[in-house]
Protein backbone atom coordinates (compact mmCIF):
# COMPACT_ATOMS: atom_id res chain seq x y z
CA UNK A 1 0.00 0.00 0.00
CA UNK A 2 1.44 3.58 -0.96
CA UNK A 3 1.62 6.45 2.15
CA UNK A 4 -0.17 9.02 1.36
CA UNK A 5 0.07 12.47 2.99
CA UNK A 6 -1.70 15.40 3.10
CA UNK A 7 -0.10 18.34 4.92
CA UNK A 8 -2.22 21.58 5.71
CA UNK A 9 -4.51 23.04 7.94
CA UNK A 10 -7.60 21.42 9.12
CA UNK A 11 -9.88 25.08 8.76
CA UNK A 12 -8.97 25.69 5.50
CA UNK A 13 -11.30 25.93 2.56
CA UNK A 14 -9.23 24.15 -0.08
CA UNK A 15 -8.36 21.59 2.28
CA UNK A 16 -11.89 20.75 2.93
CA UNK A 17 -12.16 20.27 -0.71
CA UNK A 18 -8.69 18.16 -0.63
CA UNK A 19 -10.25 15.95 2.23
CA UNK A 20 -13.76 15.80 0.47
CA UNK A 21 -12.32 14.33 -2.25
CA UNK A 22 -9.61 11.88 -1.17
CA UNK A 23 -12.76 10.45 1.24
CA UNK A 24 -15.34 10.37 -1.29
CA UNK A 25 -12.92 8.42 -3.83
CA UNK A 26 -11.90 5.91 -0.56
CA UNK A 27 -8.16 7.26 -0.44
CA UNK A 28 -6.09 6.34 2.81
CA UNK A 29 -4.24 9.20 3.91
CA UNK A 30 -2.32 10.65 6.58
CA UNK A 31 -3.22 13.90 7.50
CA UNK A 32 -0.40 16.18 9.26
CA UNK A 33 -1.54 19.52 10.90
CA UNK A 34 1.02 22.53 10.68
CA UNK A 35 -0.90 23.74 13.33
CA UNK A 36 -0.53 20.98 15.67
CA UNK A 37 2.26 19.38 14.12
CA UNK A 38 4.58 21.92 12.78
CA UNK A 39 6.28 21.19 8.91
CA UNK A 40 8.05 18.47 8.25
CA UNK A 41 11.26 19.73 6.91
CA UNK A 42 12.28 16.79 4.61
CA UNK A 43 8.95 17.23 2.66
CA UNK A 44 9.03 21.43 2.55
CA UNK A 45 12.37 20.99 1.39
CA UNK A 46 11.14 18.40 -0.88
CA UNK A 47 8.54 20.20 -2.05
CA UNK A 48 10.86 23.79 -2.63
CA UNK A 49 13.47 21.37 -4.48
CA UNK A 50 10.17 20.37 -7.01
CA UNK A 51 8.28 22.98 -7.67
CA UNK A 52 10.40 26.45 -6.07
CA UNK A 53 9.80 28.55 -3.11
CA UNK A 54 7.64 30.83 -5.61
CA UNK A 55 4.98 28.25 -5.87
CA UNK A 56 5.46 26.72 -2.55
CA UNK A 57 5.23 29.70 -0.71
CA UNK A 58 1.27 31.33 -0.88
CA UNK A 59 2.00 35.19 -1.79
CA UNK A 60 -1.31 35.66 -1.90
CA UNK A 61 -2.24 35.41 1.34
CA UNK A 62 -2.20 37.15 4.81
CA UNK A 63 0.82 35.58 6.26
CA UNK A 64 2.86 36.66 3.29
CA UNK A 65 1.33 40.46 3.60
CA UNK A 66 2.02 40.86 7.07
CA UNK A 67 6.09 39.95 6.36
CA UNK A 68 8.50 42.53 6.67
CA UNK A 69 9.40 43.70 2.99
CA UNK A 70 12.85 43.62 3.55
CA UNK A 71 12.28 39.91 4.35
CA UNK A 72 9.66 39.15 1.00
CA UNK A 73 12.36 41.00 -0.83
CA UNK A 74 15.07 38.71 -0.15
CA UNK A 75 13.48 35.41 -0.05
CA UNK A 76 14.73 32.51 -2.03
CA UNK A 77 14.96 28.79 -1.16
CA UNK A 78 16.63 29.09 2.26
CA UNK A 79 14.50 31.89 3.44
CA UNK A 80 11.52 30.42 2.53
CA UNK A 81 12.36 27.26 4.45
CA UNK A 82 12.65 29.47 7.27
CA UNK A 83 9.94 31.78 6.93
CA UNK A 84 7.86 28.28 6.80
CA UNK A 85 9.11 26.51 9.79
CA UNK A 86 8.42 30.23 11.64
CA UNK A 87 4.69 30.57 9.90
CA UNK A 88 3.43 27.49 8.65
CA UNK A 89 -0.13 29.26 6.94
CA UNK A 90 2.80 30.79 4.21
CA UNK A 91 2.77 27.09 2.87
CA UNK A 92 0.62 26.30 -0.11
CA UNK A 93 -2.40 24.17 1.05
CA UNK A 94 -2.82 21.69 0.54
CA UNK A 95 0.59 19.60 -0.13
CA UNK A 96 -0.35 16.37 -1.25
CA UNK A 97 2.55 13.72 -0.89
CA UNK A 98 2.08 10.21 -3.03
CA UNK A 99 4.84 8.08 -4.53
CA UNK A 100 7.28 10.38 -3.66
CA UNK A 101 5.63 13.35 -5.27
CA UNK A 102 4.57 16.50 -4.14
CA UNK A 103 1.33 18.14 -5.53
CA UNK A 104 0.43 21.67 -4.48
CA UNK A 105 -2.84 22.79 -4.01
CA UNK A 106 -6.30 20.96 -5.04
CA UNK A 107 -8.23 20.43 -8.12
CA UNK A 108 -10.14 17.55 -8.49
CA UNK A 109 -8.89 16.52 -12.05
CA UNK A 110 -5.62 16.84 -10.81
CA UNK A 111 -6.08 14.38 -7.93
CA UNK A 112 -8.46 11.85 -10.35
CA UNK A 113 -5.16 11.85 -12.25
CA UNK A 114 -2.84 10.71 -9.46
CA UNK A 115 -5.07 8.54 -8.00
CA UNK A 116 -6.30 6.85 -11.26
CA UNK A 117 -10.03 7.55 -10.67
């Protein structure tokens, strides 16, 4: 059986979606809480080694507005894994982990793809 994780935070809209769909399609999963959990730094460094801190880390939200600009202005792959591990709500939600790949994010056709349904 493949591990399957999905990292996030449980009040989330898009991760309600995430866990809507994984359930209704009868995925196992792990879920892993930043909030209760913290990151796990293997997979955010995993997941800023495939995709890039730029998609990784979620500009469009309130955690990223409320950063110092001197700090937004000088972020790059380091940073960013540092920024995360301080404020783990800068992290794209979801991050889907299956067979060793990282998805950001949910849309449905995207995770019919990966899990063949």
């Amino acid at each position: 059986m493949t591990e399957t994780t999905l990292y996030g935070i449980k009040n989330c809209d898009t991760m309600k979606k995430a866990f809507k769909w994984l359930e209704a399609n009868d995925v196992n999963f792990t879920f892993h809480d930043y909030k209760k959990q913290g990151i796990d730094e293997t997979v955010l460094r995993g997941a800023v080694k495939q995709h890039g801190w730029e998609s990784v880390i979620n500009r469009r939200g309130t955690t990223w507005r409320k950063l110092p600009e001197d700090v937004k202005e000088a972020m790059d792959d380091v940073a960013a894994l540092r920024v995360a591990a301080d404020n783990p709500s800068i992290i794209k939600r979801p991050l889907l982990v299956h067979q060793g790949n990282i998805t950001l994010g949910f849309k449905d056709a995207e995770y019919a793809k990966i899990f063949g349904r």
